[in-house]
C-alpha atoms as a PDB file:
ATOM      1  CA  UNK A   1    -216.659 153.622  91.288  1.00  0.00           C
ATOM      2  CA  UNK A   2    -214.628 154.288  94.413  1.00  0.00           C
ATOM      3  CA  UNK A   3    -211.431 153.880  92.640  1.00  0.00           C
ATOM      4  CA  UNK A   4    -212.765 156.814  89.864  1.00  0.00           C
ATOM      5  CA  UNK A   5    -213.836 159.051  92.277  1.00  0.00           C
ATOM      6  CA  UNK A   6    -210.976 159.239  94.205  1.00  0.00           C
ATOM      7  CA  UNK A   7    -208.895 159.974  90.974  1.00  0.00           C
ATOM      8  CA  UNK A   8    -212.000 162.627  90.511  1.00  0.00           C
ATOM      9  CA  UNK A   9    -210.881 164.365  94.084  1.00  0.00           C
ATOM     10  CA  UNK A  10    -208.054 164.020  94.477  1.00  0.00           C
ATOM     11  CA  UNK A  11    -205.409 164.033  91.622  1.00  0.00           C
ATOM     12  CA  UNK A  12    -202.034 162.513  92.065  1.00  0.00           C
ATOM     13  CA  UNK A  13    -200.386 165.043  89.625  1.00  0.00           C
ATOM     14  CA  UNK A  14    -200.098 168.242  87.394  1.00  0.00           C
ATOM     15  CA  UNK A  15    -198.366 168.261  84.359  1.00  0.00           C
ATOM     16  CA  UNK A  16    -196.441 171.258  84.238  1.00  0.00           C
ATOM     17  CA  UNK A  17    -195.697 173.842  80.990  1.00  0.00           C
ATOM     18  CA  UNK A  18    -192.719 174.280  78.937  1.00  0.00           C
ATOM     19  CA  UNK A  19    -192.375 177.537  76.741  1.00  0.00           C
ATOM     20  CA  UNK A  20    -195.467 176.734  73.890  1.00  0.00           C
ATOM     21  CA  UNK A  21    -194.386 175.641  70.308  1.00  0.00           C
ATOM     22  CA  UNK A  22    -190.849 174.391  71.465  1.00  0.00           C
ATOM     23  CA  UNK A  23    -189.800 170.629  72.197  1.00  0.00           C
ATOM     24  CA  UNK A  24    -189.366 170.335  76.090  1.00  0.00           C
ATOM     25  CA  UNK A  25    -185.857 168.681  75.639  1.00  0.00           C
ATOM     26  CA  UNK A  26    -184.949 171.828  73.757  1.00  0.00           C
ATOM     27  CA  UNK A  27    -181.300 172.793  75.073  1.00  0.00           C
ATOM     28  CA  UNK A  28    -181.081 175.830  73.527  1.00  0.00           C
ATOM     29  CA  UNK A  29    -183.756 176.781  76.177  1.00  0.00           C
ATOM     30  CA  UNK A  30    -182.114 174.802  78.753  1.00  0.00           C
ATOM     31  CA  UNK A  31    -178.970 175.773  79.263  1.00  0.00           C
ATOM     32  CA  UNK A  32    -179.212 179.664  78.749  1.00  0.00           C
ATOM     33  CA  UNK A  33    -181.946 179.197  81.924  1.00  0.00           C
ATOM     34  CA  UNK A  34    -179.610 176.895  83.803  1.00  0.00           C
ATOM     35  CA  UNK A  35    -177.093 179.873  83.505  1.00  0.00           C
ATOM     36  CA  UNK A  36    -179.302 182.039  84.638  1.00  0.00           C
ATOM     37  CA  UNK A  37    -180.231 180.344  87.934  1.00  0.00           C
ATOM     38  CA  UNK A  38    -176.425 180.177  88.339  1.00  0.00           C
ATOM     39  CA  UNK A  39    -175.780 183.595  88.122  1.00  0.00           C
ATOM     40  CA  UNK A  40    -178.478 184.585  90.386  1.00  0.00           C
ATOM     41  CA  UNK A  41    -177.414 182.128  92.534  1.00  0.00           C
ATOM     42  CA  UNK A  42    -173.484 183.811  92.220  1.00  0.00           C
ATOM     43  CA  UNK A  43    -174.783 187.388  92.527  1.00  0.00           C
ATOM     44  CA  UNK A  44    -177.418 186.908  95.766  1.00  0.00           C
ATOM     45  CA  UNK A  45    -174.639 184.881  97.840  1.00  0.00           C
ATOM     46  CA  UNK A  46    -171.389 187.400  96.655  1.00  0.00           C
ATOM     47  CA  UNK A  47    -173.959 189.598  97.917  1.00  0.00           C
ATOM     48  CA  UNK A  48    -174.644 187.979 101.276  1.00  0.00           C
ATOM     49  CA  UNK A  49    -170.875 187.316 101.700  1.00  0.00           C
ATOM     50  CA  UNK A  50    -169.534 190.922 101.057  1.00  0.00           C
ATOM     51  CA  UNK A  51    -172.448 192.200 103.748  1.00  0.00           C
ATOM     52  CA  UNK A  52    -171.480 190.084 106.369  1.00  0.00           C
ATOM     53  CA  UNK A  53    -167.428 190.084 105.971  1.00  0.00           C
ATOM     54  CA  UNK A  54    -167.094 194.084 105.389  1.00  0.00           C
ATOM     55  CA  UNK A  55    -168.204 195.441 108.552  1.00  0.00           C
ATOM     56  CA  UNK A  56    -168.478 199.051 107.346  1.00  0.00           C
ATOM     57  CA  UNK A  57    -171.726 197.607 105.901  1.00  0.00           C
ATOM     58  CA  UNK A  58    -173.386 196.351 108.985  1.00  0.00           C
ATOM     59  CA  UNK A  59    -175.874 199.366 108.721  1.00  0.00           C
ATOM     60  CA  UNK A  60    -179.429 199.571 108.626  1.00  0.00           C
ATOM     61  CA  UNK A  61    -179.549 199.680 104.554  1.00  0.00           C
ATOM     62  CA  UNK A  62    -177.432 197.102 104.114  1.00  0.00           C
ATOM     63  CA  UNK A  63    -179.189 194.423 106.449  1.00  0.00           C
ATOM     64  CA  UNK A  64    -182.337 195.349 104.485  1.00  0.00           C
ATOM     65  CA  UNK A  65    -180.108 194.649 101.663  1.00  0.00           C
ATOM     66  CA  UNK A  66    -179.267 191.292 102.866  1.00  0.00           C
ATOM     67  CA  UNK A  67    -182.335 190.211 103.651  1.00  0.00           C
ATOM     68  CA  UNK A  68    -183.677 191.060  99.734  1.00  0.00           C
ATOM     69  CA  UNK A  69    -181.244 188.885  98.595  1.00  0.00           C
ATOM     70  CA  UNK A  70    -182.340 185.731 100.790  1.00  0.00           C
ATOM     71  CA  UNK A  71    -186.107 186.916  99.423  1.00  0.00           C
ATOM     72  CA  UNK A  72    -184.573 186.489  95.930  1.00  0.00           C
ATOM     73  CA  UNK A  73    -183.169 183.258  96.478  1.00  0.00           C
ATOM     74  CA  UNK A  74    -186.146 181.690  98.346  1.00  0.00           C
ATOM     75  CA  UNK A  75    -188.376 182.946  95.040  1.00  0.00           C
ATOM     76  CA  UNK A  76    -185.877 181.235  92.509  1.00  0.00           C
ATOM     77  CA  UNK A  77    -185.040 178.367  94.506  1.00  0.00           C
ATOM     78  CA  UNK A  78    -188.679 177.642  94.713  1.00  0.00           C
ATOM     79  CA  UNK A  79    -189.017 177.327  91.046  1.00  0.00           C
ATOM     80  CA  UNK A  80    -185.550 175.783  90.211  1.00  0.00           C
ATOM     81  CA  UNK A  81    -186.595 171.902  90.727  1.00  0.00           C
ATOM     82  CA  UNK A  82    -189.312 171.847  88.258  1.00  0.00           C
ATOM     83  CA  UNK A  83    -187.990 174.351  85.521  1.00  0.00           C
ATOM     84  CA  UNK A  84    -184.752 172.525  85.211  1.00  0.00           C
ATOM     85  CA  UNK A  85    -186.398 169.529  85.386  1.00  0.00           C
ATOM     86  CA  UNK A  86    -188.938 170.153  82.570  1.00  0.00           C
ATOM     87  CA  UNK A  87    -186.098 171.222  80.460  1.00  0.00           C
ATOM     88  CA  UNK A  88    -182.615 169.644  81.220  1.00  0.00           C
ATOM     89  CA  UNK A  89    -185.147 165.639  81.832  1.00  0.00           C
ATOM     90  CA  UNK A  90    -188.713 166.286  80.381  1.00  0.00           C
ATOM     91  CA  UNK A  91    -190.054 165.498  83.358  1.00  0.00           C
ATOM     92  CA  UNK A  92    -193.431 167.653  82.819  1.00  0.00           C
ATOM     93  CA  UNK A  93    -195.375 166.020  85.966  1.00  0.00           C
ATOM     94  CA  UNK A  94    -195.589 167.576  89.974  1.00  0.00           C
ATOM     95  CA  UNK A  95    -197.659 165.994  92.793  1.00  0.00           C
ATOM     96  CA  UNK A  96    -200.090 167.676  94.108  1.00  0.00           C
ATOM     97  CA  UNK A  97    -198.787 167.882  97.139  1.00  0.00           C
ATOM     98  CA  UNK A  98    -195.108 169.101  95.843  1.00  0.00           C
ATOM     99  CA  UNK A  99    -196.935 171.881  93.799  1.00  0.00           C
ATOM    100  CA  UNK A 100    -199.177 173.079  97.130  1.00  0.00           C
ATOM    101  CA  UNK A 101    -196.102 173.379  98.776  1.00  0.00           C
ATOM    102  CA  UNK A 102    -194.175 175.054  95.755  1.00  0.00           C
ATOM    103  CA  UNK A 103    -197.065 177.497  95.530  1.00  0.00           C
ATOM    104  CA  UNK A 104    -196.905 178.515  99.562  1.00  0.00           C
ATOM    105  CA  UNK A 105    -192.583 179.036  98.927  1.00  0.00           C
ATOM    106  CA  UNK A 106    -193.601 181.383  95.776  1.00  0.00           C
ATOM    107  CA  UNK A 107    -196.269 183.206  97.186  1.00  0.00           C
ATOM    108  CA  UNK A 108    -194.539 183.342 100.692  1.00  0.00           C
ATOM    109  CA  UNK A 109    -191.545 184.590  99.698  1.00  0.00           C
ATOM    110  CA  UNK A 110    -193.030 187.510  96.839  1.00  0.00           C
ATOM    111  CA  UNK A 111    -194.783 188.384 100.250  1.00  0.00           C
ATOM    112  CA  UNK A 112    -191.205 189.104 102.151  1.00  0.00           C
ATOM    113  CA  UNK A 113    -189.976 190.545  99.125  1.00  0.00           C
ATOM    114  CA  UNK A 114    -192.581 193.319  99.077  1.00  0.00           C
ATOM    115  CA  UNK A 115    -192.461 193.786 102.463  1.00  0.00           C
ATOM    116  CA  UNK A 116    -188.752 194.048 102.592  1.00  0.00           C
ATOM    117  CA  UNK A 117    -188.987 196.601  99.541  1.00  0.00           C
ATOM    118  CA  UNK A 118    -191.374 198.702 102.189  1.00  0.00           C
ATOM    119  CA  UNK A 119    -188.762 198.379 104.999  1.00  0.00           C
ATOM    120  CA  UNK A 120    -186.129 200.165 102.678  1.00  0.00           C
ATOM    121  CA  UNK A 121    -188.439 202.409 101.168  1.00  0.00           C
ATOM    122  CA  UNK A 122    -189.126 203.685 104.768  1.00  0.00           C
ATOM    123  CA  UNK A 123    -184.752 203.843 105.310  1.00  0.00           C
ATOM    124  CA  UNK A 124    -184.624 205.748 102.662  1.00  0.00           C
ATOM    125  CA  UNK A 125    -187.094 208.368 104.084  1.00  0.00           C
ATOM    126  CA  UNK A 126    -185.774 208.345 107.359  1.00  0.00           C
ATOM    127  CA  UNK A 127    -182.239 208.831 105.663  1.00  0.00           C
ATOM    128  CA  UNK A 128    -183.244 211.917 103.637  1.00  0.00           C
ATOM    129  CA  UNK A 129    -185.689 213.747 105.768  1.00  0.00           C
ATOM    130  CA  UNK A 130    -184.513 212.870 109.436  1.00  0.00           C
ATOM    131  CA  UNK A 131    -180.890 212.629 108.388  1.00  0.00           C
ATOM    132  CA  UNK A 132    -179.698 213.844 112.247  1.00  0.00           C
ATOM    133  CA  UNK A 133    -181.718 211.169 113.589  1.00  0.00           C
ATOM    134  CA  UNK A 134    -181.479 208.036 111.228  1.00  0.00           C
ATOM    135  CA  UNK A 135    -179.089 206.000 113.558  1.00  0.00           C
ATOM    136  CA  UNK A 136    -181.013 206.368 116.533  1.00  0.00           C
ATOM    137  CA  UNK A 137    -184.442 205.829 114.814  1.00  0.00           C
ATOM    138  CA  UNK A 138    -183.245 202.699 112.569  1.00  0.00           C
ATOM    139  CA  UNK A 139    -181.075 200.548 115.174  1.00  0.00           C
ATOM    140  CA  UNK A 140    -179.845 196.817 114.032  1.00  0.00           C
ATOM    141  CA  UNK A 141    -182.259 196.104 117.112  1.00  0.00           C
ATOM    142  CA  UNK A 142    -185.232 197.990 115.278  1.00  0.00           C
ATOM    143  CA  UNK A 143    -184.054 196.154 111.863  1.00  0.00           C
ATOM    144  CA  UNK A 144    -184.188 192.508 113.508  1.00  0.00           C
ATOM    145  CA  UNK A 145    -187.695 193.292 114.790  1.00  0.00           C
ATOM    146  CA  UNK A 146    -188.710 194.708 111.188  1.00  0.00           C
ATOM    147  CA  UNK A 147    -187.206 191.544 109.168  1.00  0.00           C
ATOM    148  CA  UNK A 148    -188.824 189.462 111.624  1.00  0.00           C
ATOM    149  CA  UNK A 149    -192.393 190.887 111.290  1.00  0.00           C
ATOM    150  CA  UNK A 150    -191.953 190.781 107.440  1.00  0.00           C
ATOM    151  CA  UNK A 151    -191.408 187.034 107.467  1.00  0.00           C
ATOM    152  CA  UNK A 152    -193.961 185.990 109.546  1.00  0.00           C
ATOM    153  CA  UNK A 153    -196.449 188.050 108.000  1.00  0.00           C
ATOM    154  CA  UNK A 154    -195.308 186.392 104.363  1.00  0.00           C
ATOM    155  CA  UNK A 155    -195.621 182.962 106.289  1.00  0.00           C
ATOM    156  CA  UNK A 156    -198.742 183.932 107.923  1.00  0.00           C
ATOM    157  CA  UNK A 157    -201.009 185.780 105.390  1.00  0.00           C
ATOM    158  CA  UNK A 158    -200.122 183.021 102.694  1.00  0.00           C
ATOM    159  CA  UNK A 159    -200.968 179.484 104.655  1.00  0.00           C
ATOM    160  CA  UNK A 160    -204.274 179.988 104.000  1.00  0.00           C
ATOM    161  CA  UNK A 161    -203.988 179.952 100.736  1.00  0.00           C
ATOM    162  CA  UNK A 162    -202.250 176.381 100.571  1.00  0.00           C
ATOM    163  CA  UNK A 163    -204.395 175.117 103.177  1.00  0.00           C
ATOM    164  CA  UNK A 164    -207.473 176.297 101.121  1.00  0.00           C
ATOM    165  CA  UNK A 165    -206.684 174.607  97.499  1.00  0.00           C
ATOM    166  CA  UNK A 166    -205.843 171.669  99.405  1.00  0.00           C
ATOM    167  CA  UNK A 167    -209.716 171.175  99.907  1.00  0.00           C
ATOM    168  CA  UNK A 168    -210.606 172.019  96.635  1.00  0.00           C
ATOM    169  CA  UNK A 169    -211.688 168.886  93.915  1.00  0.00           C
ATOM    170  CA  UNK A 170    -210.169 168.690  90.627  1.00  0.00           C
ATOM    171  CA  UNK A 171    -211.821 166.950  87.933  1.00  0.00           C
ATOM    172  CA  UNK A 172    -210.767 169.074  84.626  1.00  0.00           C
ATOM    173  CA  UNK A 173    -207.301 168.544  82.721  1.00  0.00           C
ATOM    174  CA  UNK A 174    -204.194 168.589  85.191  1.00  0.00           C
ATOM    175  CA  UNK A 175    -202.392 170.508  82.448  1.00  0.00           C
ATOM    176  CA  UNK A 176    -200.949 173.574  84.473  1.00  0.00           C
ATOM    177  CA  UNK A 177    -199.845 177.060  82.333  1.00  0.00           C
ATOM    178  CA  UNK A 178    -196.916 177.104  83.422  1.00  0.00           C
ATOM    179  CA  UNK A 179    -193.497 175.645  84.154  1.00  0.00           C
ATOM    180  CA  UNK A 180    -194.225 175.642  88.573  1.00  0.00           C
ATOM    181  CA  UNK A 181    -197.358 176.127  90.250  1.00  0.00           C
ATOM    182  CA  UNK A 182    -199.131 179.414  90.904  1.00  0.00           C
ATOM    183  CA  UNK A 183    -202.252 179.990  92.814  1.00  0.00           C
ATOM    184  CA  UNK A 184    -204.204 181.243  89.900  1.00  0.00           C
ATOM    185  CA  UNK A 185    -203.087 178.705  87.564  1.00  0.00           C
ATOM    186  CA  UNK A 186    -204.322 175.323  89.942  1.00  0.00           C
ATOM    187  CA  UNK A 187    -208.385 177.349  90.811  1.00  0.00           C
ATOM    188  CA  UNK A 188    -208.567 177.417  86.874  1.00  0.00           C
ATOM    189  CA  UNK A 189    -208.567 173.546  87.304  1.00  0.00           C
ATOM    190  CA  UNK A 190    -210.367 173.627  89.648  1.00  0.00           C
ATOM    191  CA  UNK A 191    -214.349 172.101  89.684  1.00  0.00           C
ATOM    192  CA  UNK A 192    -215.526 173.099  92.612  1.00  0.00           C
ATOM    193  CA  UNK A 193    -216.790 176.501  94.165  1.00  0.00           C
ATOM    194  CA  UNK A 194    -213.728 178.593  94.260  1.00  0.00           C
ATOM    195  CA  UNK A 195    -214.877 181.798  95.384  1.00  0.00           C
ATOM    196  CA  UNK A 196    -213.715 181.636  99.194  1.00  0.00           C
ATOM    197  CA  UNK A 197    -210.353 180.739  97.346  1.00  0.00           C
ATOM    198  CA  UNK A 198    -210.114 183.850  95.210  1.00  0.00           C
ATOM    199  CA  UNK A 199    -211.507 186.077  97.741  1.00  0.00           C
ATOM    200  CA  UNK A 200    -209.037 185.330 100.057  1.00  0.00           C
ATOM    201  CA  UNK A 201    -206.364 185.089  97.222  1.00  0.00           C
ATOM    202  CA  UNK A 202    -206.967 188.553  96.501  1.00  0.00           C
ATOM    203  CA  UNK A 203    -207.556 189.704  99.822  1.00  0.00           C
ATOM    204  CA  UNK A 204    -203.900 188.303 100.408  1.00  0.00           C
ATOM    205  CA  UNK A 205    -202.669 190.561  97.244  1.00  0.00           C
ATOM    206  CA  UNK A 206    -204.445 193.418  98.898  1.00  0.00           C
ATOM    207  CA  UNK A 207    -202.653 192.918 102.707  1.00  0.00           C
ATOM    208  CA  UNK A 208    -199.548 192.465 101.229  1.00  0.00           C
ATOM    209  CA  UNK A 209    -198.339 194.220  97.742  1.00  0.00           C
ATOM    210  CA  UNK A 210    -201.294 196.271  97.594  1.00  0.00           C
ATOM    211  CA  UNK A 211    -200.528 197.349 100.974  1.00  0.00           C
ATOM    212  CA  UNK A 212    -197.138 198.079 100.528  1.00  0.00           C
ATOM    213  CA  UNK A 213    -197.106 199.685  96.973  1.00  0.00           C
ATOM    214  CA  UNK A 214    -199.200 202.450  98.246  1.00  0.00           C
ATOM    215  CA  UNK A 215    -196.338 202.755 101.581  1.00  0.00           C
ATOM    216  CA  UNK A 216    -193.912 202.839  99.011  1.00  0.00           C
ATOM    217  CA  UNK A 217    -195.740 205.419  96.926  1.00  0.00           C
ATOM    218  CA  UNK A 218    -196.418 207.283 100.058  1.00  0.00           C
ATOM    219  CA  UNK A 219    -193.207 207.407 101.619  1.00  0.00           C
ATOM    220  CA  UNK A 220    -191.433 208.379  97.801  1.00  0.00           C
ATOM    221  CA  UNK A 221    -193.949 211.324  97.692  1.00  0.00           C
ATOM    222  CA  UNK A 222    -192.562 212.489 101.024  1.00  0.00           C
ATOM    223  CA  UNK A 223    -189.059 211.968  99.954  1.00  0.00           C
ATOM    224  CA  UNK A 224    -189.263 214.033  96.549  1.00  0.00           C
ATOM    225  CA  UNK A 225    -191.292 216.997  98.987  1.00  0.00           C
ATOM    226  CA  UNK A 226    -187.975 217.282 101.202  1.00  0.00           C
ATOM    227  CA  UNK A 227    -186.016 216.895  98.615  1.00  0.00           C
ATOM    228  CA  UNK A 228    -187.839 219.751  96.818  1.00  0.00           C
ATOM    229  CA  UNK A 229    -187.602 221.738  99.522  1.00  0.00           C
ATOM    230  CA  UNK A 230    -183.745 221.747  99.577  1.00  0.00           C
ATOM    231  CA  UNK A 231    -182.280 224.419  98.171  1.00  0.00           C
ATOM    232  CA  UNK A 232    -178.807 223.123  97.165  1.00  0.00           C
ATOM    233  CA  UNK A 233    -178.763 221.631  93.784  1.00  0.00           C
ATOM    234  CA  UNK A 234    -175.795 219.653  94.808  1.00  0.00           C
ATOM    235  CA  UNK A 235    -177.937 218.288  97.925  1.00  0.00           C
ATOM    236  CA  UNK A 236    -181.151 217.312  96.058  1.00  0.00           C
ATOM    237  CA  UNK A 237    -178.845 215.419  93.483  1.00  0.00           C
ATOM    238  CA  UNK A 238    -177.166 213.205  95.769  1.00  0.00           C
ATOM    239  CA  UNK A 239    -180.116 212.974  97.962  1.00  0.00           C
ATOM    240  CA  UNK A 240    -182.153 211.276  95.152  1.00  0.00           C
ATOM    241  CA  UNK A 241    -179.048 209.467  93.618  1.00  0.00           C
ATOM    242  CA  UNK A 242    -179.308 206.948  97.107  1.00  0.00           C
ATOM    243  CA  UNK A 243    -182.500 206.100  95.766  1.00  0.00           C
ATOM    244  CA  UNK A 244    -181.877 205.229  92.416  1.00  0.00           C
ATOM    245  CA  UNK A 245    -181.148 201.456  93.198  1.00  0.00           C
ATOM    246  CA  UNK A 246    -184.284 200.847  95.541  1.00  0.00           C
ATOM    247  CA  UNK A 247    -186.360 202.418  92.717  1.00  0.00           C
ATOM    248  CA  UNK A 248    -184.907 200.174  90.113  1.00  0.00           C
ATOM    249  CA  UNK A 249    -185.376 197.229  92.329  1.00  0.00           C
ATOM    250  CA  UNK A 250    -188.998 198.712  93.209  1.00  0.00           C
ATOM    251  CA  UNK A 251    -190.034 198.983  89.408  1.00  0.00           C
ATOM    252  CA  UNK A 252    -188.373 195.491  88.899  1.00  0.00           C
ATOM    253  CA  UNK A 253    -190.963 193.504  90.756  1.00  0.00           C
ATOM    254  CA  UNK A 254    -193.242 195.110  90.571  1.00  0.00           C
ATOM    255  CA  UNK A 255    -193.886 195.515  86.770  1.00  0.00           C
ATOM    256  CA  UNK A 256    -193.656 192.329  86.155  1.00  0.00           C
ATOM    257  CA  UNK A 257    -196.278 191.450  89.130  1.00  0.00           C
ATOM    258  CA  UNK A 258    -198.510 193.483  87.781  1.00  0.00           C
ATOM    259  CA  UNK A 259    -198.469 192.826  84.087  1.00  0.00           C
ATOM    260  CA  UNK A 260    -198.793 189.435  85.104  1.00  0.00           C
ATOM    261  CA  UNK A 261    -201.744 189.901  87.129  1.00  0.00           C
ATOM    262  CA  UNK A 262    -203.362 192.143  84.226  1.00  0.00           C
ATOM    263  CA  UNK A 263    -203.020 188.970  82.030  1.00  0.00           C
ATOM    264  CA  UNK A 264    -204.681 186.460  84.459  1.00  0.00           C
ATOM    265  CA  UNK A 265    -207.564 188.742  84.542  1.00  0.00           C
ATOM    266  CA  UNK A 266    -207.701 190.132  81.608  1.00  0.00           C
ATOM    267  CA  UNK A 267    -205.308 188.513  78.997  1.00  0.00           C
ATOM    268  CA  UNK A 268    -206.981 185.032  78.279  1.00  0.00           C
ATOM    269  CA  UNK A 269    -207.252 185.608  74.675  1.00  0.00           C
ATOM    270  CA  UNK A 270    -203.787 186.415  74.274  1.00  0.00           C
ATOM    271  CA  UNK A 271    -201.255 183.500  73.277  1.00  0.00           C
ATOM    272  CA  UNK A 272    -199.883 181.457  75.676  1.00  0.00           C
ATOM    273  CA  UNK A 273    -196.229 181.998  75.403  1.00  0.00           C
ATOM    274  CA  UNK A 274    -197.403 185.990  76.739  1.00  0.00           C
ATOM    275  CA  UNK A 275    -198.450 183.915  79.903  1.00  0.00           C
ATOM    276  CA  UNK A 276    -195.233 182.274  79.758  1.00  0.00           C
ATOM    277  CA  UNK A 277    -192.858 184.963  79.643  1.00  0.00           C
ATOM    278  CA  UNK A 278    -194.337 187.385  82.015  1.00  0.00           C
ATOM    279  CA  UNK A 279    -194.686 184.478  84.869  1.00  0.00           C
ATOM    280  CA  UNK A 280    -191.105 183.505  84.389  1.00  0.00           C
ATOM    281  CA  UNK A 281    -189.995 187.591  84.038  1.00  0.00           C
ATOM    282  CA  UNK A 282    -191.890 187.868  87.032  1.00  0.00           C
ATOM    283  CA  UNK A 283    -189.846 185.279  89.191  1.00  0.00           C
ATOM    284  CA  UNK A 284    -186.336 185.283  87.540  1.00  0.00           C
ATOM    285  CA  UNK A 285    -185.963 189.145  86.719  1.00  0.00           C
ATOM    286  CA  UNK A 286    -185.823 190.518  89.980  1.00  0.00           C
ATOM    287  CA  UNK A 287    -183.514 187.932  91.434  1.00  0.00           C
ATOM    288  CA  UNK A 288    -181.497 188.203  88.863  1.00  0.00           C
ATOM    289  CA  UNK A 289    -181.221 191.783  88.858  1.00  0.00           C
ATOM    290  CA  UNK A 290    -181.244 193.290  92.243  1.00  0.00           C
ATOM    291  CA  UNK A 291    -177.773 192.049  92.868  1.00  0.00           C
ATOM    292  CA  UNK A 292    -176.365 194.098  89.418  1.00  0.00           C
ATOM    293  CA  UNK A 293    -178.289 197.238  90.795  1.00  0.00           C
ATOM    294  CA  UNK A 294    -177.099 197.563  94.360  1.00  0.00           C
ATOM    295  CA  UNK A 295    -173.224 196.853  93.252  1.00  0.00           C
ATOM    296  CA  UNK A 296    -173.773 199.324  90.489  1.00  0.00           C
ATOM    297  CA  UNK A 297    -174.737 202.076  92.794  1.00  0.00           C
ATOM    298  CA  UNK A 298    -172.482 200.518  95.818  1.00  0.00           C
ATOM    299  CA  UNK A 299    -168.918 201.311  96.042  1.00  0.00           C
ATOM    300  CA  UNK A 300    -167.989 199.332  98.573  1.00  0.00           C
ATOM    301  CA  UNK A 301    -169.913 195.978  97.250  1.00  0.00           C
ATOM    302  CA  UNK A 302    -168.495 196.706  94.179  1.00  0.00           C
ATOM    303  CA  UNK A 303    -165.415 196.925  95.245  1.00  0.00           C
ATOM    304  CA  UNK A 304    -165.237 194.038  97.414  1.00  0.00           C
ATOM    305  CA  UNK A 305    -166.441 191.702  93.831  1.00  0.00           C
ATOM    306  CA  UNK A 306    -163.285 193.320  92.137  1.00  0.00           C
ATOM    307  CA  UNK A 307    -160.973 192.184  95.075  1.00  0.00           C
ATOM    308  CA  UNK A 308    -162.214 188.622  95.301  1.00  0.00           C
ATOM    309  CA  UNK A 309    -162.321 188.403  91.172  1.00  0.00           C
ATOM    310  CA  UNK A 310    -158.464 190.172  91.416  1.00  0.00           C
ATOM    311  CA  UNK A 311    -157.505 187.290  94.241  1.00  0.00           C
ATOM    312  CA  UNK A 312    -159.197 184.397  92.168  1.00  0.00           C
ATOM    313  CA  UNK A 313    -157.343 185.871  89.352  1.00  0.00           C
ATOM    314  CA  UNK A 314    -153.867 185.826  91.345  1.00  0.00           C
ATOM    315  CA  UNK A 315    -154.547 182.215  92.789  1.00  0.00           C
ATOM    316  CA  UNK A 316    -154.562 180.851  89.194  1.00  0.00           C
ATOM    317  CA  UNK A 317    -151.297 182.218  88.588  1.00  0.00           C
END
């Protein structure tokens, strides 16, 4: 009796979620993801390098810049381990313990990522309405202080939530939605009262992205009023053109976020590979992505990637 009702309370493992209807050693699947880790791997670091060897970027946008890229690599390192390992070796179970802690590095991290969206949200304002005043008001000292109040407060603000489900029994199926953990996913499994959980889970979505969607909103709506205001055609088209790339980056996380958290709520009749697909959109797009937007819109990233790809090129020879 002991021995069953410690398996009751406390389970040693999840099994984790492959894409429905396909084999989990299905390659095809496989490697096209393992690519895609790589590249977001190669874009976020060329990133980080170009920032930090071309000093005519060590400005306020740009250390913002860097520190979205070590929020995308935190998000997709935190799912790497058990994606590639469900695909590349079947291996379909996680500990408990190693999917609390994978949940607190998603959740943490989608935390800093919104908040670091905020932080450049507000540069951008500062840049277009105080433009006279944007190096005094945004100082790398200013920055430091910003980057470092958006990480704990990702740290902070999501511990709860691990330490929480920690205390919660399981006594259903172990069989997870999806291929990593997510906080949603383990209180469906969950067989005890959950309702402290998902009142502070939400509370958590509220303090952080719901928070800073409506600062983003807010300081966009002041940014399209001065640039109404202008009177220079020329002026209000390059004053909007600096934003293009933090509103791409803005609508690529959260899009995906929120379709996701529609489905949780409100999706359970639809099929399971939806689930699927909008969970893995939501941590692999943005990652993937942000790098391809800012060198886009960047000359000086952009051309710092053709000059290492030219040198690479000239090394061979």
């Amino acid at each position: 009796m002991s021995a069953a009702n410690n398996t009751v309370f406390s389970p040693l493992t999840f099994i984790l979620t492959g894409v429905p209807g396909l084999p989990m050693n299905n390659y095809w699947i496989a490697f096209p993801l393992s690519c895609l880790y790589l590249l977001m791997l190669l874009g976020n670091c060329t990133l980080l390098w170009t920032i930090k060897t071309d000093f005519t970027l060590h400005t306020p946008m740009y250390y913002l810049l860097s520190m979205l890229a070590v929020a995308d690599l935190g998000l997709s390192v935190s799912t790497l381990p058990s994606m590639l390992g469900i695909f590349w070796f079947e291996s379909t179970s996680l500990h408990f313990d190693a999917c609390v802690i994978q949940i607190y590095f998603i959740h943490s991290f989608s935390a800093i990522e919104s908040g670091v969206l905020v932080a450049m949200a507000l540069d951008r304002f500062v840049a277009i309405c105080y433009p006279l005043q944007y190096a005094s008001i945004l100082t790398g000292a200013l920055i430091m202080k910003a980057g470092g109040v958006i990480f704990m407060r990702g740290v902070c603000v999501v511990l709860p939530v691990a330490v929480l489900i920690k205390k919660l029994p399981f006594c259903r199926s172990m069989l997870l939605s999806h291929s990593f953990c997510l906080h949603q996913d383990m209180l469906r499994l969950a067989c005890g009262d959950v309702r402290v959980n998902s009142v502070y889970g939400l509370t958590a979505v509220i303090l952080t992205k719901g928070l800073d969607s409506m600062a983003i909103l807010l300081s966009y709506l002041m940014i399209v009023r001065a640039i109404i205001s202008t009177t220079s055609h020329e002026s209000r088209t390059k004053a909007f053109s600096t934003c293009i790339s933090h509103l791409c980056a803005v609508l690529v996380f959260y899009i995906p976020l929120i379709s996701l958290s529609i489905i949780h709520r409100f999706g359970k009749h639809l099929p399971a590979l939806t689930h699927t697909l909008m969970a893995d959109a939501y941590l692999l797009v943005p990652p993937i992505l942000n790098p391809f937007i800012y060198s886009w819109k960047t000359k000086q990233i952009r051309r710092w990637i053709l000059t290492i790809f030219h040198w690479r090129g000239a090394q061979r020879l």
